[in-house]
C-alpha atoms as a PDB file:
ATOM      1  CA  UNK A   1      64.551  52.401 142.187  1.00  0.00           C
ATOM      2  CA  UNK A   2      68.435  51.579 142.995  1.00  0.00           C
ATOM      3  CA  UNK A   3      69.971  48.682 142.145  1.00  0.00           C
ATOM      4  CA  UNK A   4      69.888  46.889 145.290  1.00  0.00           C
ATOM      5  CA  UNK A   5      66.271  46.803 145.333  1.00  0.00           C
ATOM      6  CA  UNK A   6      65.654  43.151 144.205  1.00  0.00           C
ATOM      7  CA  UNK A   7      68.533  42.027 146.360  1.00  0.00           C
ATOM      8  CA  UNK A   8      67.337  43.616 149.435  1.00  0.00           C
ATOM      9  CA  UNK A   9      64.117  41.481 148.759  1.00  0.00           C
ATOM     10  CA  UNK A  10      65.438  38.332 148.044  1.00  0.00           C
ATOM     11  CA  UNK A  11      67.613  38.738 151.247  1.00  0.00           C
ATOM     12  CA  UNK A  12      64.717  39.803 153.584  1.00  0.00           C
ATOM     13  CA  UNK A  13      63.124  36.689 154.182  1.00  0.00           C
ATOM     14  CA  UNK A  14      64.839  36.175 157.612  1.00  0.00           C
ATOM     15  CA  UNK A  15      63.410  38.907 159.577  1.00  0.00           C
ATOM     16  CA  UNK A  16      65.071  36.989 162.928  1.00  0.00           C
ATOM     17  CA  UNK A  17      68.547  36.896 161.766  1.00  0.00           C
ATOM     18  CA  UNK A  18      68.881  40.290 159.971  1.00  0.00           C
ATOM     19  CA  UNK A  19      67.955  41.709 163.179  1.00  0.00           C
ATOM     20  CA  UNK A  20      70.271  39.834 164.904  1.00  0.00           C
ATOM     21  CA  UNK A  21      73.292  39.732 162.738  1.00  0.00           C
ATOM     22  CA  UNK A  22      72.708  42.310 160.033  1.00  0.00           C
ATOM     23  CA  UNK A  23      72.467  45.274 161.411  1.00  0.00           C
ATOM     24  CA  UNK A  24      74.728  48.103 160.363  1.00  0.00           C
ATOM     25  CA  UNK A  25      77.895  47.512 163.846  1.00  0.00           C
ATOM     26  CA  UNK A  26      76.601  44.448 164.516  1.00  0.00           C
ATOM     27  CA  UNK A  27      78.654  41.115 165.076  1.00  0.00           C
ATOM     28  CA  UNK A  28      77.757  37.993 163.631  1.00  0.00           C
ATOM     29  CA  UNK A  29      76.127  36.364 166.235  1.00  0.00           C
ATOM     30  CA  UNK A  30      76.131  38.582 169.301  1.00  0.00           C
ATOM     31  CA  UNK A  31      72.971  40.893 169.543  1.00  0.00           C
ATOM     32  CA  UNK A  32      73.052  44.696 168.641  1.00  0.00           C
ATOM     33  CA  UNK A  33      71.876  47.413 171.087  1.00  0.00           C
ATOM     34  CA  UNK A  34      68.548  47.369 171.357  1.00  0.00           C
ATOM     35  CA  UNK A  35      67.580  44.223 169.650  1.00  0.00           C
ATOM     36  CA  UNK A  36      64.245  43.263 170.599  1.00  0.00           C
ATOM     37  CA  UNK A  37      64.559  39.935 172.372  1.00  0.00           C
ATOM     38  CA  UNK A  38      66.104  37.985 175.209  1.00  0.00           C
ATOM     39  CA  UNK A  39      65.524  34.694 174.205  1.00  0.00           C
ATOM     40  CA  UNK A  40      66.227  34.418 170.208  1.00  0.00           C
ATOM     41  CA  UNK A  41      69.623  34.100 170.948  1.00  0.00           C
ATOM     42  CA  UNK A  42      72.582  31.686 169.616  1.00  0.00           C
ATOM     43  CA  UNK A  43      73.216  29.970 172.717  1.00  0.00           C
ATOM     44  CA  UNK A  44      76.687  28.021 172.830  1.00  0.00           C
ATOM     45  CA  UNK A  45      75.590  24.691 171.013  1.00  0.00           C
ATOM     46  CA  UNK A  46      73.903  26.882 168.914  1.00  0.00           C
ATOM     47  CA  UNK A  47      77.858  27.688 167.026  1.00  0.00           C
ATOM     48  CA  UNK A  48      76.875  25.346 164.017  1.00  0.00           C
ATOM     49  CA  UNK A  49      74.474  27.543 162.718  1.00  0.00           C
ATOM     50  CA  UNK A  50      76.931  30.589 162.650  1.00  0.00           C
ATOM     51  CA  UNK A  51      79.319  28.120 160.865  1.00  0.00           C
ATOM     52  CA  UNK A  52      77.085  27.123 157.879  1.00  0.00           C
ATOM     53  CA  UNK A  53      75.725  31.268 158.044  1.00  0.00           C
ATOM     54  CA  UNK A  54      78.931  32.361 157.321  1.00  0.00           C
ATOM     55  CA  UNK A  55      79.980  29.430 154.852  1.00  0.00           C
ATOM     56  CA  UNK A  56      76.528  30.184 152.401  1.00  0.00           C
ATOM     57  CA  UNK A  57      77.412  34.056 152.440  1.00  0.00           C
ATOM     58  CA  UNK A  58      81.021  33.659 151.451  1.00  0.00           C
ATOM     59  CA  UNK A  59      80.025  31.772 148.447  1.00  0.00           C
ATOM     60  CA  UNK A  60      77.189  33.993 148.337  1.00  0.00           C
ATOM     61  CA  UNK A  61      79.587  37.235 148.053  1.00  0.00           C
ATOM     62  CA  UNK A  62      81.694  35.354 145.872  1.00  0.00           C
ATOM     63  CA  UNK A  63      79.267  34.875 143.093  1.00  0.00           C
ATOM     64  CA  UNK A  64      78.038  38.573 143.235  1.00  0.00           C
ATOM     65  CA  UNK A  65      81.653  39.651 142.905  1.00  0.00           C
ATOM     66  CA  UNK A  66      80.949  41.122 146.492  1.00  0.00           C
ATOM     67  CA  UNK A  67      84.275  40.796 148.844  1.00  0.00           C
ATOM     68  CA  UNK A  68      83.334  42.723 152.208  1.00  0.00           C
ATOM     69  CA  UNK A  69      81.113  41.610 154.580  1.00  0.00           C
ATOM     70  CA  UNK A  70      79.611  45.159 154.956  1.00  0.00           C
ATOM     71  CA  UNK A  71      78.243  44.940 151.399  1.00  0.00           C
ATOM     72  CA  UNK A  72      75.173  42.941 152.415  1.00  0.00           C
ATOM     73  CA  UNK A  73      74.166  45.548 155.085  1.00  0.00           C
ATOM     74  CA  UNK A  74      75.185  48.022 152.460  1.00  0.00           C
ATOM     75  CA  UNK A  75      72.461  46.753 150.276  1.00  0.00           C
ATOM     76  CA  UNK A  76      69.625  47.082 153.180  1.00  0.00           C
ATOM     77  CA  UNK A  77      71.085  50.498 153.718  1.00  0.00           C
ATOM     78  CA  UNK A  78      70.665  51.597 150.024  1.00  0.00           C
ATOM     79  CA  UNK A  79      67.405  50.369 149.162  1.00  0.00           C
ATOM     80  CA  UNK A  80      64.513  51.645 148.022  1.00  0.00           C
ATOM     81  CA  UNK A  81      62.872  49.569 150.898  1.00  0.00           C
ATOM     82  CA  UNK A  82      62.834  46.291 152.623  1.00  0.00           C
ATOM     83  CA  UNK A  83      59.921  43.461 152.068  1.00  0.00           C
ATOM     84  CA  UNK A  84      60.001  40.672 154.246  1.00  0.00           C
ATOM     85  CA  UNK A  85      58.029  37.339 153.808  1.00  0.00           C
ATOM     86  CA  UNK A  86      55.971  37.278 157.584  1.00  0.00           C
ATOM     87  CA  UNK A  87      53.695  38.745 158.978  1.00  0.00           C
ATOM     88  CA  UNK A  88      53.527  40.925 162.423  1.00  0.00           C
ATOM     89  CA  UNK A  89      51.852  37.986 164.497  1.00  0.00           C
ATOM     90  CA  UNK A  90      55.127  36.535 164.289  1.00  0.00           C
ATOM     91  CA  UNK A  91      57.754  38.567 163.894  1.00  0.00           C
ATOM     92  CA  UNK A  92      56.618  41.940 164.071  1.00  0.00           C
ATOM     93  CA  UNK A  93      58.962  43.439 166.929  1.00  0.00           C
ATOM     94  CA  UNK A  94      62.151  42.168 164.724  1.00  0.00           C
ATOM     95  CA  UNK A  95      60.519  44.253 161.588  1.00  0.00           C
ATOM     96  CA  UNK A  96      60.071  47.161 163.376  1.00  0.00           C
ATOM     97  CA  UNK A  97      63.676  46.784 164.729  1.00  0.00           C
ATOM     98  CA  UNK A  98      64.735  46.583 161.050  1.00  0.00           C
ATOM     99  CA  UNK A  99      62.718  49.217 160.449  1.00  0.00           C
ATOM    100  CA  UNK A 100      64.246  51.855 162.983  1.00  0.00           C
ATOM    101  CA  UNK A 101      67.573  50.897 162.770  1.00  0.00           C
ATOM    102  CA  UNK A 102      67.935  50.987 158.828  1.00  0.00           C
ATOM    103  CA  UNK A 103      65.555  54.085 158.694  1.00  0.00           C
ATOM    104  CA  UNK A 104      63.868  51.849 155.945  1.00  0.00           C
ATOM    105  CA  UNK A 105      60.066  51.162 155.123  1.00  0.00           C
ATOM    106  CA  UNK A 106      59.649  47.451 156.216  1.00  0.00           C
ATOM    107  CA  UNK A 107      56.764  46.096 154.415  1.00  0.00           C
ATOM    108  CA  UNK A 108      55.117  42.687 155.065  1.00  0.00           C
ATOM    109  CA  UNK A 109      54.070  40.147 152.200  1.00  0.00           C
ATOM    110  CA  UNK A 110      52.339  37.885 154.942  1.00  0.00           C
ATOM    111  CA  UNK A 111      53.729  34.009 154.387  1.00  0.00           C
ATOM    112  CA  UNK A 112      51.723  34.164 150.607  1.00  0.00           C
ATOM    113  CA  UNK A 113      51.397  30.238 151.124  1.00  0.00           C
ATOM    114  CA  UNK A 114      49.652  28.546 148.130  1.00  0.00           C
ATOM    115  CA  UNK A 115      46.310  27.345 149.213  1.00  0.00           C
ATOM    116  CA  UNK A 116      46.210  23.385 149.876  1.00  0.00           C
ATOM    117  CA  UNK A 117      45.140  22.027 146.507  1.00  0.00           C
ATOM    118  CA  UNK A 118      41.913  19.489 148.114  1.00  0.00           C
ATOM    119  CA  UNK A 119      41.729  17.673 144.863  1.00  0.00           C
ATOM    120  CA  UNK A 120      45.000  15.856 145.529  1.00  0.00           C
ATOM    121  CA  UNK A 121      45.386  13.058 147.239  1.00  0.00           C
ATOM    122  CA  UNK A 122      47.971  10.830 149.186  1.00  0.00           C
ATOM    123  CA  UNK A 123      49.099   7.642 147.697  1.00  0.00           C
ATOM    124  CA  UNK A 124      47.246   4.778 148.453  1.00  0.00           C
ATOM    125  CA  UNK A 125      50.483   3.108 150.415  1.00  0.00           C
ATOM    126  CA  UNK A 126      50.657   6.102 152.870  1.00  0.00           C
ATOM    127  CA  UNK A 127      46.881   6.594 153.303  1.00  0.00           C
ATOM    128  CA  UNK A 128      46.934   2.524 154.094  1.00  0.00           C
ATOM    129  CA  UNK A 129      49.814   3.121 156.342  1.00  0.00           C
ATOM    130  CA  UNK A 130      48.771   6.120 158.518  1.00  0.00           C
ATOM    131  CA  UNK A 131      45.202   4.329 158.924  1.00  0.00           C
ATOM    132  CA  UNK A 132      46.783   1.443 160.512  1.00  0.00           C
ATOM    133  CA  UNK A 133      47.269   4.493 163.815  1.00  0.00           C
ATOM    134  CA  UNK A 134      45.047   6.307 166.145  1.00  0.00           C
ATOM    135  CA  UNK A 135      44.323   9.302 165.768  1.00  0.00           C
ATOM    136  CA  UNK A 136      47.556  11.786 166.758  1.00  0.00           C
ATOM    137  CA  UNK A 137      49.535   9.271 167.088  1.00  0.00           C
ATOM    138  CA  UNK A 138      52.131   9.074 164.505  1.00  0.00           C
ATOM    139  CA  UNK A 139      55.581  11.296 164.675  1.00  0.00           C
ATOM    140  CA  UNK A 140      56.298  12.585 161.141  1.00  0.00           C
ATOM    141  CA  UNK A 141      59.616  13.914 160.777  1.00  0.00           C
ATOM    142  CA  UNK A 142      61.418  16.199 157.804  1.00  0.00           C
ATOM    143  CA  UNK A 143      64.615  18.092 157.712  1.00  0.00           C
ATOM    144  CA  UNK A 144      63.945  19.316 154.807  1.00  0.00           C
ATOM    145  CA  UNK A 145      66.054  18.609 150.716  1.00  0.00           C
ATOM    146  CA  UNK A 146      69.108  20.460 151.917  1.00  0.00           C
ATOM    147  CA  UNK A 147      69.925  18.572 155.321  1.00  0.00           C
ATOM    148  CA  UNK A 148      71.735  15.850 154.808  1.00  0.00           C
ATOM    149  CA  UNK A 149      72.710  13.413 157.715  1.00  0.00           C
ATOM    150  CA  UNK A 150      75.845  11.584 158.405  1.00  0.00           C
ATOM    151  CA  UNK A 151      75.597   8.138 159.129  1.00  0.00           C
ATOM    152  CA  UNK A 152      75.995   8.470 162.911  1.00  0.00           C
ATOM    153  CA  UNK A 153      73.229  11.220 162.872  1.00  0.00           C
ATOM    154  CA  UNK A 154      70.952   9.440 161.107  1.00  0.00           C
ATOM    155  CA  UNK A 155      71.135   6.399 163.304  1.00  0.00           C
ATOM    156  CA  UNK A 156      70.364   8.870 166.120  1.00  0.00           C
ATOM    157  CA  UNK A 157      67.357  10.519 164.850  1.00  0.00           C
ATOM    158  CA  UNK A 158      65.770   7.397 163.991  1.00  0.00           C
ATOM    159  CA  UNK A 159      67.054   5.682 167.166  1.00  0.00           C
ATOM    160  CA  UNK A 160      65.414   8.373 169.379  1.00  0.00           C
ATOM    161  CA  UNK A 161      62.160   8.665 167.121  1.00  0.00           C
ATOM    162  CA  UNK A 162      62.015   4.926 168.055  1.00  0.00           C
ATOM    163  CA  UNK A 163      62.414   5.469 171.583  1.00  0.00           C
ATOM    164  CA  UNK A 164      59.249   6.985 171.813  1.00  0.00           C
ATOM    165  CA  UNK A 165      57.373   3.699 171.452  1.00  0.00           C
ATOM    166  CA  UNK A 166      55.170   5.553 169.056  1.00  0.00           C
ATOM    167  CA  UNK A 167      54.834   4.733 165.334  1.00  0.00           C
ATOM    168  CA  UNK A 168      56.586   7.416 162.756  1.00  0.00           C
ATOM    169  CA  UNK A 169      57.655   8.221 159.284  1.00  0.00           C
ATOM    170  CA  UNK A 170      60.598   9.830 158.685  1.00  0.00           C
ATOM    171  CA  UNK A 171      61.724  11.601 155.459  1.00  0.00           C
ATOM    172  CA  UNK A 172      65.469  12.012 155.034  1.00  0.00           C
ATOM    173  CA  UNK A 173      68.857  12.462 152.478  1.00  0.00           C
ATOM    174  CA  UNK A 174      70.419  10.213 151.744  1.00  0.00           C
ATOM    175  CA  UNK A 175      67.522   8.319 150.808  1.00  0.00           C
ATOM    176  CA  UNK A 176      66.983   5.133 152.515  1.00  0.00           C
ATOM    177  CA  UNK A 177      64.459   2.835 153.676  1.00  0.00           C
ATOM    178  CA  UNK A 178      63.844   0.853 156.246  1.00  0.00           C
ATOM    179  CA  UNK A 179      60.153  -0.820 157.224  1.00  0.00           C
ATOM    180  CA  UNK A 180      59.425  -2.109 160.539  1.00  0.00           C
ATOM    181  CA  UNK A 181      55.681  -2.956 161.825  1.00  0.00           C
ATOM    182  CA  UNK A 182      55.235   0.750 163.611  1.00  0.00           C
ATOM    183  CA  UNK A 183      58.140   2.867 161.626  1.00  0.00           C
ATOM    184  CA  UNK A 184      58.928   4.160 158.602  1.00  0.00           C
ATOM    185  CA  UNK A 185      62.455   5.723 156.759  1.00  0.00           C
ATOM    186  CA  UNK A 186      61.225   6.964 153.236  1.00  0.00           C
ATOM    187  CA  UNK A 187      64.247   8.935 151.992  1.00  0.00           C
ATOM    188  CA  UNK A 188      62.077   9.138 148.178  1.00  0.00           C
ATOM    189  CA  UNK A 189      59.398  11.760 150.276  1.00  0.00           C
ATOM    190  CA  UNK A 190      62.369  14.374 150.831  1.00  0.00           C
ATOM    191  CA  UNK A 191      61.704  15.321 146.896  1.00  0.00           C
ATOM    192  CA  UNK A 192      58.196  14.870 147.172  1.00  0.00           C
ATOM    193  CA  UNK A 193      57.659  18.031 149.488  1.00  0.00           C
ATOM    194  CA  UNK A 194      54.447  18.810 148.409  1.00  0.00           C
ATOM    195  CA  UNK A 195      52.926  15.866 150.263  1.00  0.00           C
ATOM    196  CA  UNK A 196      54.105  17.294 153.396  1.00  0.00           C
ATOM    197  CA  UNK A 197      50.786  19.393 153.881  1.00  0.00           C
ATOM    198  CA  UNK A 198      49.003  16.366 153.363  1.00  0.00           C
ATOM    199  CA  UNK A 199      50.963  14.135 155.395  1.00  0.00           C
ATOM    200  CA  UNK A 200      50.298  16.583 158.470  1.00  0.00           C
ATOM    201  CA  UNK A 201      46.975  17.270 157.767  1.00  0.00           C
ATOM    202  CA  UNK A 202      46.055  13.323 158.219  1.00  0.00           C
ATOM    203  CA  UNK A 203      44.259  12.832 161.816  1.00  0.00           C
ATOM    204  CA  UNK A 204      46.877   9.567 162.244  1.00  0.00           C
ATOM    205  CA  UNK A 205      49.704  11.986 162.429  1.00  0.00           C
ATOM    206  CA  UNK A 206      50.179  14.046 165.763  1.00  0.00           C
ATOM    207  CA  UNK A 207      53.628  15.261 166.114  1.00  0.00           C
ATOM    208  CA  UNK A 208      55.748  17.293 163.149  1.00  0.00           C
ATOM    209  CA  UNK A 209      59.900  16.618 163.795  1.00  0.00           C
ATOM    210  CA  UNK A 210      61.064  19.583 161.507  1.00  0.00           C
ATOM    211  CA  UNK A 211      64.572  21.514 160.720  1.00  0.00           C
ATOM    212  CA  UNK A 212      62.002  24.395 160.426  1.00  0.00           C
ATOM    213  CA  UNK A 213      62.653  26.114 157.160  1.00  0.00           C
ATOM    214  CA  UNK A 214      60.487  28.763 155.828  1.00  0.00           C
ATOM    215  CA  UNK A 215      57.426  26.571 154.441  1.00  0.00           C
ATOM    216  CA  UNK A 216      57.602  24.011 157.199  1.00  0.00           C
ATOM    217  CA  UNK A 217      57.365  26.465 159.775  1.00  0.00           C
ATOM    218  CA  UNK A 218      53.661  27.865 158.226  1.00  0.00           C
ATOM    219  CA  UNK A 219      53.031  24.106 157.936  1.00  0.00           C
ATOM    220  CA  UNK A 220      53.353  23.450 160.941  1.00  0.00           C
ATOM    221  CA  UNK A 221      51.544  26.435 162.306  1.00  0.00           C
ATOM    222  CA  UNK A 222      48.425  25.565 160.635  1.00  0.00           C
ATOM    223  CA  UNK A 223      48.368  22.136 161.153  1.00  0.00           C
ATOM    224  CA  UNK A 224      47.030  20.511 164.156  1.00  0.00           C
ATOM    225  CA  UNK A 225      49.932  18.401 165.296  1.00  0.00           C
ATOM    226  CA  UNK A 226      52.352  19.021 168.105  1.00  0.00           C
ATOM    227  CA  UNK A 227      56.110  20.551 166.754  1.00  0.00           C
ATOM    228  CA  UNK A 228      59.512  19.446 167.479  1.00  0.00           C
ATOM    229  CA  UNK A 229      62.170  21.469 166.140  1.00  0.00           C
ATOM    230  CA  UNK A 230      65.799  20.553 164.990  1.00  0.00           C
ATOM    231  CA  UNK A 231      66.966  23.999 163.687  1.00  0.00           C
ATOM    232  CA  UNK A 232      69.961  24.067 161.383  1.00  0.00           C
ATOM    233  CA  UNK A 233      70.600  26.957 159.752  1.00  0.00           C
ATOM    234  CA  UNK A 234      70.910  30.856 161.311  1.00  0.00           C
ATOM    235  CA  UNK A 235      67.396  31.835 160.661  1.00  0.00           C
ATOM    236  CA  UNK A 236      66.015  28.191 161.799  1.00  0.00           C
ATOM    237  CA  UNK A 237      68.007  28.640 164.857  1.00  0.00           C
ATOM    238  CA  UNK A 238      66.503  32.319 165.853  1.00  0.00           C
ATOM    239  CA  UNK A 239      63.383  31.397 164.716  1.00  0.00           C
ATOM    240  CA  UNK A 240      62.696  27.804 166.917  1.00  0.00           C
ATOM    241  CA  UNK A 241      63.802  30.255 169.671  1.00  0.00           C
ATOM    242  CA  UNK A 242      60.784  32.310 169.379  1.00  0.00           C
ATOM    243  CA  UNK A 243      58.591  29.627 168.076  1.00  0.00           C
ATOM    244  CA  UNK A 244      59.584  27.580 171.678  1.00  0.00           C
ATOM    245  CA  UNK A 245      60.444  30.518 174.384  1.00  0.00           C
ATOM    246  CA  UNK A 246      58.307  33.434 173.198  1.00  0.00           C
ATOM    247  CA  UNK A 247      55.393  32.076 171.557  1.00  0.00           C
ATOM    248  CA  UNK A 248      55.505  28.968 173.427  1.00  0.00           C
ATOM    249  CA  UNK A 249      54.268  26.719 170.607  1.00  0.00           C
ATOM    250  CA  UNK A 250      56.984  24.027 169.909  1.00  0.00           C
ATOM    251  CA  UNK A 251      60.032  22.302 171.747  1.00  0.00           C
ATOM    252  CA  UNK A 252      63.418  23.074 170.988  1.00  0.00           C
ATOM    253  CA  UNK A 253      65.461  19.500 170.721  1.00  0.00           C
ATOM    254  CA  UNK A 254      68.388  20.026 173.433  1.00  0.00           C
ATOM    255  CA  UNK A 255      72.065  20.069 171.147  1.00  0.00           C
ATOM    256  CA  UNK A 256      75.182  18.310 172.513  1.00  0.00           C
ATOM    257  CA  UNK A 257      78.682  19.797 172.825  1.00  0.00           C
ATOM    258  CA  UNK A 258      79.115  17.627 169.494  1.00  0.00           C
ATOM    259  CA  UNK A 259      76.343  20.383 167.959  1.00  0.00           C
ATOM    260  CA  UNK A 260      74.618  17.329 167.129  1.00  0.00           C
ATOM    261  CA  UNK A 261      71.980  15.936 169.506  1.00  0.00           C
ATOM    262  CA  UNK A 262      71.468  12.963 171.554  1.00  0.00           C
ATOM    263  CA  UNK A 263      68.656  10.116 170.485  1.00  0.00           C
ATOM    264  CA  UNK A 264      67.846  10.891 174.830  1.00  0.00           C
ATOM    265  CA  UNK A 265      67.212  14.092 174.027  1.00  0.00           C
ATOM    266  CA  UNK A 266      65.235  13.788 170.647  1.00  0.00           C
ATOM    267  CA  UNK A 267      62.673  11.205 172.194  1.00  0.00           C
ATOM    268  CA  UNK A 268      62.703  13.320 175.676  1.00  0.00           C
ATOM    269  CA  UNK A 269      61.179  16.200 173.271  1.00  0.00           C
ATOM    270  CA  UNK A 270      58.627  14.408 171.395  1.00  0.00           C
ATOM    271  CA  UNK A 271      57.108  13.064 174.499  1.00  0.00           C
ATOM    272  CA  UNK A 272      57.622  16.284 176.340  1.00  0.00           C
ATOM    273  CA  UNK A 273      54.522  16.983 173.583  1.00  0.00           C
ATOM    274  CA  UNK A 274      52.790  14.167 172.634  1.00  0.00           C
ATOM    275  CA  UNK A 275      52.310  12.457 176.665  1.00  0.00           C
ATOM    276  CA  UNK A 276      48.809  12.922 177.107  1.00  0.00           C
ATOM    277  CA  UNK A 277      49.390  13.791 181.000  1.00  0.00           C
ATOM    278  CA  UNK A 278      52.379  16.416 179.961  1.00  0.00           C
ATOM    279  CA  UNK A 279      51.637  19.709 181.150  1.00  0.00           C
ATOM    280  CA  UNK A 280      53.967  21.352 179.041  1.00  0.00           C
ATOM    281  CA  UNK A 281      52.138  19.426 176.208  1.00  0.00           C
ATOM    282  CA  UNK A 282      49.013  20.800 177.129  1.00  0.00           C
ATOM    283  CA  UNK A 283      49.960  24.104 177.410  1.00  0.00           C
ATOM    284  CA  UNK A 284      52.018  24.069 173.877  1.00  0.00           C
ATOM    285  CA  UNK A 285      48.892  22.856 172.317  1.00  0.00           C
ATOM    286  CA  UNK A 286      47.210  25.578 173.578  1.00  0.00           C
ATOM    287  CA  UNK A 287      49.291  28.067 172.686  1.00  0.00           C
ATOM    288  CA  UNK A 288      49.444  26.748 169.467  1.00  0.00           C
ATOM    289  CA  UNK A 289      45.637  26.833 168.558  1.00  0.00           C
ATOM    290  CA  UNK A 290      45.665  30.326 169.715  1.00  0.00           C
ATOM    291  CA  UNK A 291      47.967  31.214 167.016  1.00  0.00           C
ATOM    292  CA  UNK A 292      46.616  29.424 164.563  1.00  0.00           C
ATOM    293  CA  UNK A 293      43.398  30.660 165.386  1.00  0.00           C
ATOM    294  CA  UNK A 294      44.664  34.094 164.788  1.00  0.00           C
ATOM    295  CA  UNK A 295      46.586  33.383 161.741  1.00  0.00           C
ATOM    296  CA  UNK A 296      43.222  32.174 160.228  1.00  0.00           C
ATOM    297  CA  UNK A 297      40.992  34.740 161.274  1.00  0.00           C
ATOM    298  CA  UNK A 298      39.326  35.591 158.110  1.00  0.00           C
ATOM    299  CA  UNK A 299      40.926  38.501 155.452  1.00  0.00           C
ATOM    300  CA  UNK A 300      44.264  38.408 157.795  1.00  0.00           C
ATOM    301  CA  UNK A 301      46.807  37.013 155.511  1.00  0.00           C
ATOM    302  CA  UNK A 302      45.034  37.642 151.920  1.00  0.00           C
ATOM    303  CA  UNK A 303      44.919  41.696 153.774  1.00  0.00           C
ATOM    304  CA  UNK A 304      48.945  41.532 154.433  1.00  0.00           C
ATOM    305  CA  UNK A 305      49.252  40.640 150.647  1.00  0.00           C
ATOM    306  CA  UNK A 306      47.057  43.219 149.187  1.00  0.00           C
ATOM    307  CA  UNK A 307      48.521  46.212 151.728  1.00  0.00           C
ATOM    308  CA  UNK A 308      51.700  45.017 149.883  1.00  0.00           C
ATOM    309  CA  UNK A 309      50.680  45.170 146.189  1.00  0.00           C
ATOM    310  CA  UNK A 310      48.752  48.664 147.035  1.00  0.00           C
ATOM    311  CA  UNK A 311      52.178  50.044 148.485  1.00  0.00           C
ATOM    312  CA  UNK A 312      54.215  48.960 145.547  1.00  0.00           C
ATOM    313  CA  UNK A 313      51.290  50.626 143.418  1.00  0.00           C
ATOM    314  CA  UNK A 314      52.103  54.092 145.291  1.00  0.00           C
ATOM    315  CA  UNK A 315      56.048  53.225 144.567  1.00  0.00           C
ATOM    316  CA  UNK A 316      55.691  52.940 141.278  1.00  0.00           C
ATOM    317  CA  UNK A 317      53.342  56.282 141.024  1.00  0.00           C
ATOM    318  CA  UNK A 318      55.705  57.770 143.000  1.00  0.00           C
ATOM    319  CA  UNK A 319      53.693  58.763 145.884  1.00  0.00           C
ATOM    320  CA  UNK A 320      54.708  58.644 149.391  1.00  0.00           C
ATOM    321  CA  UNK A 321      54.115  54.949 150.806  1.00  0.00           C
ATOM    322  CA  UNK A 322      53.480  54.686 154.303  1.00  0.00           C
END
């Protein structure tokens, strides 16, 4: 195998934003001929995303002693193939795009989740907490360890969490707290990610706030509450597009000419969802369960993961893999 084999892999978890922006005459952030979508797309508010893109792989050429910006498409191109971390239910058109265009083998891991661990349990504060609600009725937002909000933005998420009228919990950096009778800032729960599967999975909580990074966006798929999605990064960006305007699953929360959003336009999403007489909320949470339903169909993801391991098998035996 060439060298560029393990960092072909480690780079292929964004099957979205390679398409978009990685392929070999492509511009960073305009589409390539023929790229399989018309709606994951960087729309103008969307420019933030490009910003902090192009920011991570500076520093990321830096430290691999890598100084053009072709190398990274360079490294697709000389692989021995290309593994990406999805499976076709979601992104399958993008892989095959990647597929044609770098005349590469795309192979699929599925999301290779680890399995909910039912012997743990949440704290007895939260469980007391979320009981307090009806069921579906709590807003639960993350933006995951690496966001971290300036003052004015936290003010705003919170602000327009609590426009909503409905109870919440939010988990953000910098940690702080703040308790009211129907709310809840918890800044500790931002390193305590592996309650977030719980947290979703209680009947009390109904709508998932999320940046929508790689493990809460197969979170939120199989859970049953209704998602709300502040992208930040490239791949969150492309992603929430097809998540809201292809698969019609989630909301997208509208972005100011500031790049930041409005507290107007944060609470106008959640209840776009979670209003019981909301047609669009209906329809999401239809959509939804259909996808779900499909992602859980027995031997689906556990078969994407064993296709894999038998196709690195042939690699290594030096058959042809197909």
């Amino acid at each position: 195998m060439t060298p560029y084999l393990h960092l072909a892999n480690n780079l292929a978890e964004k099957a979205t934003s390679i398409a978009h922006d990685l392929i070999p005459g492509g511009e960073l952030g305009v589409p390539p001929h023929g790229y399989p979508s018309s709606k994951a797309l960087y729309r103008k508010n969307d420019a933030h995303a490009l910003l902090i893109f192009s920011s991570f792989y500076k520093t990321f050429y830096h430290r691999l002693m890598i100084y053009h910006a072709d190398q990274l498409t360079t490294c697709l191109t000389n692989c021995d193939f290309i593994s990406i971390r999805t499976c076709k239910e979601i992104k399958g058109k993008f892989c095959n795009y990647i597929e044609e265009r770098y005349k590469k083998k795309v192979l699929l891991t599925g999301p290779m989740l680890p399995e909910l661990d039912k012997s743990k349990q949440l704290e007895d504060q939260w469980t007391y907490w979320l009981n307090r609600f009806g069921q579906g009725s709590i807003v639960f937002c993350a933006l995951g360890s690496q966001t971290i909000l300036e003052k004015k933005q936290f003010h705003e998420l919170c602000l327009g969490i609590e426009l909503t009228g409905l109870p919440f919990l939010v988990a953000v950096k910098p940690p702080k707290e703040r308790v009211k009778d129907h709310g809840m800032v918890w800044g500790e729960l931002v390193q305590q990610q592996s309650w977030q599967p719980l947290l979703l999975a209680h009947p009390s909580v109904g709508c998932f706030v999320s940046h929508y990074g790689f493990g809460s966006m197969w979170e939120s798929i199989i859970s049953h509450c209704q998602i709300v999605l502040l992208p930040v990064m490239d791949d969150q960006v492309l992603t929430t597009k097809v998540m809201t305007e292809e698969l019609e699953v989630s909301a997208e929360v509208k972005r100011e000419e500031t790049r930041w959003f409005s507290k107007e336009n944060l609470s106008g999403a959640i209840m776009s969802l979670m209003d019981k007489d909301s047609e669009i909320g209906n329809q999401m949470r239809r959509n939804h369960s259909k996808l779900k339903e499909t992602l859980a169909s027995p031997g689906l993801l556990t078969g994407y993961t064993d296709k894999f391991i038998h196709t690195l098998e042939n690699l290594v035996n030096y058959t042809n893999f197909k």
